[in-house]
Protein backbone atom coordinates (compact mmCIF):
# COMPACT_ATOMS: atom_id res chain seq x y z
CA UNK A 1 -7.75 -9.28 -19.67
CA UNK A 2 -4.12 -9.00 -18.10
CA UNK A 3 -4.09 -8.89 -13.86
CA UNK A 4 -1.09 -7.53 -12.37
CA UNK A 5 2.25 -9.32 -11.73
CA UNK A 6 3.38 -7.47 -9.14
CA UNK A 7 2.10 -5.31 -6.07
CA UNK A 8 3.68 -2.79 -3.96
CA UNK A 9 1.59 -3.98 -0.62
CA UNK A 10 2.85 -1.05 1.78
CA UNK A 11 3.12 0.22 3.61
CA UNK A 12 1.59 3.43 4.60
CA UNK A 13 3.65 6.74 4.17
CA UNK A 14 6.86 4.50 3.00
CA UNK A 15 7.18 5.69 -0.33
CA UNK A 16 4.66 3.33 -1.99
CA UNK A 17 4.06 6.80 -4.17
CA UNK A 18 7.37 7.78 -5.11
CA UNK A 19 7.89 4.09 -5.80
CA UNK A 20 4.90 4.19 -8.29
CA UNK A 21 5.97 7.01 -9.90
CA UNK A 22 9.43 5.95 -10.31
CA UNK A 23 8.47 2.90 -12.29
CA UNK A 24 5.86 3.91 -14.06
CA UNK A 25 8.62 5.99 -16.21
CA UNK A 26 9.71 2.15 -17.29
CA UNK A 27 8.58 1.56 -20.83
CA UNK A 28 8.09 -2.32 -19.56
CA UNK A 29 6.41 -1.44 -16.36
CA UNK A 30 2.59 -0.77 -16.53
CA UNK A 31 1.35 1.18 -13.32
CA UNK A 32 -2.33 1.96 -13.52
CA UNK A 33 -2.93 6.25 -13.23
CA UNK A 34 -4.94 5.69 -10.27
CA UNK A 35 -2.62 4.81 -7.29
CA UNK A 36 -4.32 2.68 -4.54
CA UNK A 37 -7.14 0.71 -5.49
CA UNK A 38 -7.32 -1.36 -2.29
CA UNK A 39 -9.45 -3.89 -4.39
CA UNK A 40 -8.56 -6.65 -2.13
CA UNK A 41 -8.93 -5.25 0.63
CA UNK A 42 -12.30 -3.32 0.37
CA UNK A 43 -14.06 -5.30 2.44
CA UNK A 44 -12.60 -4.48 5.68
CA UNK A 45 -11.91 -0.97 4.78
CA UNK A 46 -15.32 -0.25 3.56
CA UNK A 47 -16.39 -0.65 7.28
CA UNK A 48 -13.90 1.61 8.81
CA UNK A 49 -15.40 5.07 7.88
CA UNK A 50 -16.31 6.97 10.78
CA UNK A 51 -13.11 9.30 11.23
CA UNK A 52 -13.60 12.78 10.02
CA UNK A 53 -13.67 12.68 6.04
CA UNK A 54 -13.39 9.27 6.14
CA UNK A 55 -16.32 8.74 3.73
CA UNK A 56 -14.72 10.98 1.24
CA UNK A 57 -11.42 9.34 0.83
CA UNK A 58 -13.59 5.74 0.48
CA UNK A 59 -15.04 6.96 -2.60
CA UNK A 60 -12.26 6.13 -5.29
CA UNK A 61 -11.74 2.62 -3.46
CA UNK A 62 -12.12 -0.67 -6.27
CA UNK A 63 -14.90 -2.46 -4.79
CA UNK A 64 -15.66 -5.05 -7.94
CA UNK A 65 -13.33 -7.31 -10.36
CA UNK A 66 -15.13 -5.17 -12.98
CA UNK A 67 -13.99 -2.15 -12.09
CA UNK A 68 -10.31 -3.60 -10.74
CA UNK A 69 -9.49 -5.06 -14.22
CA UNK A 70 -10.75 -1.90 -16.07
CA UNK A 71 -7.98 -0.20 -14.61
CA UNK A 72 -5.52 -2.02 -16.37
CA UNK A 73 -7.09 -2.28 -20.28
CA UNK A 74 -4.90 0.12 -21.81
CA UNK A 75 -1.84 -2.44 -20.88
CA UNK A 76 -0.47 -3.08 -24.35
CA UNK A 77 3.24 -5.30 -24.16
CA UNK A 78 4.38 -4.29 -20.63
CA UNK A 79 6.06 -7.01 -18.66
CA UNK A 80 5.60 -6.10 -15.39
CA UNK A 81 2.09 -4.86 -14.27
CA UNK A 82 1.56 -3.33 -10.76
CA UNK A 83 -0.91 -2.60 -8.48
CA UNK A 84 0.51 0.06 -5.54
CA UNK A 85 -2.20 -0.25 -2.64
CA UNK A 86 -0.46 0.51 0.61
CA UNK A 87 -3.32 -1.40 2.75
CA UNK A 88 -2.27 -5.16 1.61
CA UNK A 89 0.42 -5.54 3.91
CA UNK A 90 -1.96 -4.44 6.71
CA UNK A 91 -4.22 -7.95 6.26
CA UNK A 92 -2.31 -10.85 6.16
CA UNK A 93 -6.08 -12.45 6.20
CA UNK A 94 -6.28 -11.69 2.27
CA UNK A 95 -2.83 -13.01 0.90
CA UNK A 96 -4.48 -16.16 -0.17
CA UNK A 97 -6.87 -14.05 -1.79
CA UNK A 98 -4.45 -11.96 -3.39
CA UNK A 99 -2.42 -14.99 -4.44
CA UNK A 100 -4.86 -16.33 -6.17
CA UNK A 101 -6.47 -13.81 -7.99
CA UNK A 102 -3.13 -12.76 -9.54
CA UNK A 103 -1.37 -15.89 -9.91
CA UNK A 104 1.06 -15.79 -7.14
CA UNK A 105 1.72 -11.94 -7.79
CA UNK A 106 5.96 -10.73 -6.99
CA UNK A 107 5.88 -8.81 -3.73
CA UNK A 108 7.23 -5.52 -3.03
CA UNK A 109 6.89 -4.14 0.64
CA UNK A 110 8.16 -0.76 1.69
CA UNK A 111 9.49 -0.17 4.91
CA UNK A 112 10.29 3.26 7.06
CA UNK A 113 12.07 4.03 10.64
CA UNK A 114 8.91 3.37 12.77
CA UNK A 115 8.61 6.50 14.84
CA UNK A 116 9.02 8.55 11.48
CA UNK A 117 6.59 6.48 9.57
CA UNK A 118 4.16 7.26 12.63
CA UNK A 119 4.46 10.70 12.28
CA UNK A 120 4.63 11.81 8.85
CA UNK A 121 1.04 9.37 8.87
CA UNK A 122 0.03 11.77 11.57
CA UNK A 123 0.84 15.35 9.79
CA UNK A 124 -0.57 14.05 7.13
CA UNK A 125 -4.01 14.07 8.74
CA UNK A 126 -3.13 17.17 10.00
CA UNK A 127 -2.46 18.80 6.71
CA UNK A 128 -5.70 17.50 5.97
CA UNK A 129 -6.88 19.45 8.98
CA UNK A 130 -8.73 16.08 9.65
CA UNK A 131 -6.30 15.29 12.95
CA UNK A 132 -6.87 17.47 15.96
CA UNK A 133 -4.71 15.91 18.69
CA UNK A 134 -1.43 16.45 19.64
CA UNK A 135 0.53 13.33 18.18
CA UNK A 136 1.29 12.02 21.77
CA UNK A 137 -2.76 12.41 22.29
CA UNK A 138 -3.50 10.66 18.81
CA UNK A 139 -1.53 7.94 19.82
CA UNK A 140 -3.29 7.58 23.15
CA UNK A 141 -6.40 7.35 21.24
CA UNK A 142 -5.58 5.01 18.72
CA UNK A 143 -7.47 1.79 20.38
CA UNK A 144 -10.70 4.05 20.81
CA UNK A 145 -10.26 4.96 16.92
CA UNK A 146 -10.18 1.34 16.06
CA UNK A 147 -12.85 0.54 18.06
CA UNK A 148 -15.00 3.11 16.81
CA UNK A 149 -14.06 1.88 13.16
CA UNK A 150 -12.27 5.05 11.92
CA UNK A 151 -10.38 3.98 8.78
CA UNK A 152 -7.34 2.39 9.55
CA UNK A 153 -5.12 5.23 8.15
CA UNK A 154 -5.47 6.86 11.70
CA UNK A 155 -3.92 3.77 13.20
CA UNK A 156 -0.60 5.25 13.86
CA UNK A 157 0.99 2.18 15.80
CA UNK A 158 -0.75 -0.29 13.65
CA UNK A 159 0.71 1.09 10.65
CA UNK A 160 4.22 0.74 11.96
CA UNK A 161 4.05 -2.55 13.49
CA UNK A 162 6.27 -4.29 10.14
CA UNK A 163 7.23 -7.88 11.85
CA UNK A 164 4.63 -10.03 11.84
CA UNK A 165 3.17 -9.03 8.57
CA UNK A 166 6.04 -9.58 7.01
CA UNK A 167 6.05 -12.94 8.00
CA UNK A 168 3.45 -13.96 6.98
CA UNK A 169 3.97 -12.57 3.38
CA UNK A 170 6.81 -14.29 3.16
CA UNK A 171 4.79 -17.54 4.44
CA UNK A 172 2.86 -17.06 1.66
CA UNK A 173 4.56 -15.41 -1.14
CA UNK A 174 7.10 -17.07 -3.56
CA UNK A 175 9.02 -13.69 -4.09
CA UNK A 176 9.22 -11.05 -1.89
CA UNK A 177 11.43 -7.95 -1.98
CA UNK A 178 11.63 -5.55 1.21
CA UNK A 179 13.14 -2.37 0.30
CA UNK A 180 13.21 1.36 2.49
CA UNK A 181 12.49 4.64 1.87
CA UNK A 182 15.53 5.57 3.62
CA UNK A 183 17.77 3.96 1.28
CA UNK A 184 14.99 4.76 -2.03
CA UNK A 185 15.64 8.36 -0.73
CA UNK A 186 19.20 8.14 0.06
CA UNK A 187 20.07 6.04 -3.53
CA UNK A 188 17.61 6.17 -5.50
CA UNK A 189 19.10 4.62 -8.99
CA UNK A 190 20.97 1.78 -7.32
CA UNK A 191 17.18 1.29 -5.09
CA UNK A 192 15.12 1.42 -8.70
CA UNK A 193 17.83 -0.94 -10.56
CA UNK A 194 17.04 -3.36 -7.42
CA UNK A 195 13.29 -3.24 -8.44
CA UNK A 196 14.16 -3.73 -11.94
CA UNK A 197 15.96 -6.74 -11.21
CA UNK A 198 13.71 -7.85 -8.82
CA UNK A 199 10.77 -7.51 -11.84
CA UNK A 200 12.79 -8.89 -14.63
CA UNK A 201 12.52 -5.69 -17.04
């Protein structure tokens, strides 16, 4: 059974989905049709369900290798194969897990202007008529949201804090590429062929 080669780790609301898409119109690139499987991360995320629909959004979340590798049977000669779950970068506790499970996997993290990031994570939830505050309130509340173990998609600061994370990917990681959504939005052929290179296809 093939395991990915690559992961798009996140982060949240950085165009991990318009990445996805993007490659998975690459006859050598193998992207699974369910985007964010969080397999490696299930553990901590399966605790952090108390937010308003929380529970819900849990429910198409890997939580086996069984079900993880079923995901990508129908790979056929594809060189790269990817897994885009947003919630790796969060948990620099499971890179050795992820490294070696998938072999020393390539690295692709996507980054966003901060404030931006924070917000579009908060309209989201709002959209979703899940988030009630005002964003200035939601942000206020953020440590009593992690403390009461909503999932960590509420976790507007936490979400945007890039540095240390990144860090410690690289610590790990043999190949890393950091990429924006500014400049994926702003360029987005000369942002893909980066990617391409980056993959080898």
């Amino acid at each position: 059974m093939k395991k990915p080669n690559f992961i798009i780790a996140g982060f949240p609301k950085c165009g991990t989905t318009s990445l996805h898409h993007h490659l998975n119109e690459h006859p050598q690139i193998f992207m699974p049709s369910q985007k964010e499987l969080h397999f490696f991360t299930i553990k901590i995320l399966s605790k952090l369900k108390t937010g308003p629909k929380d529970k819900i959004v849990k429910e198409t979340q890997i939580d086996s290798s069984e079900k993880y590798l079923r995901h990508f049977k129908k790979v056929k000669n594809e060189t790269a194969i990817g897994d885009a779950s947003p919630s790796y970068i969060n948990y620099p506790s499971e890179f050795s897990k992820i490294k070696k499970y998938l072999n020393d996997p390539k690295l692709i993290i996507v980054l966003r202007d901060p404030i931006n990031r924070a917000y579009s994570n908060y309209l989201h939830l709002k959209r979703e008529q899940r988030e009630t505050l005002s964003f200035k309130e939601a942000i206020y509340a953020e440590d009593k949201r992690i403390k009461n173990k909503y999932s960590d998609f509420w976790y507007y600061k936490f979400n945007s804090t890039y540095f240390e994370k990144i860090v410690k990917a690289k610590a790990i990681f043999s190949d890393v590429l950091i990429l924006t959504v500014e400049e994926l939005n702003k360029d987005p052929n000369k942002t893909i062929k980066k990617v391409y290179k980056f993959l080898e296809v």
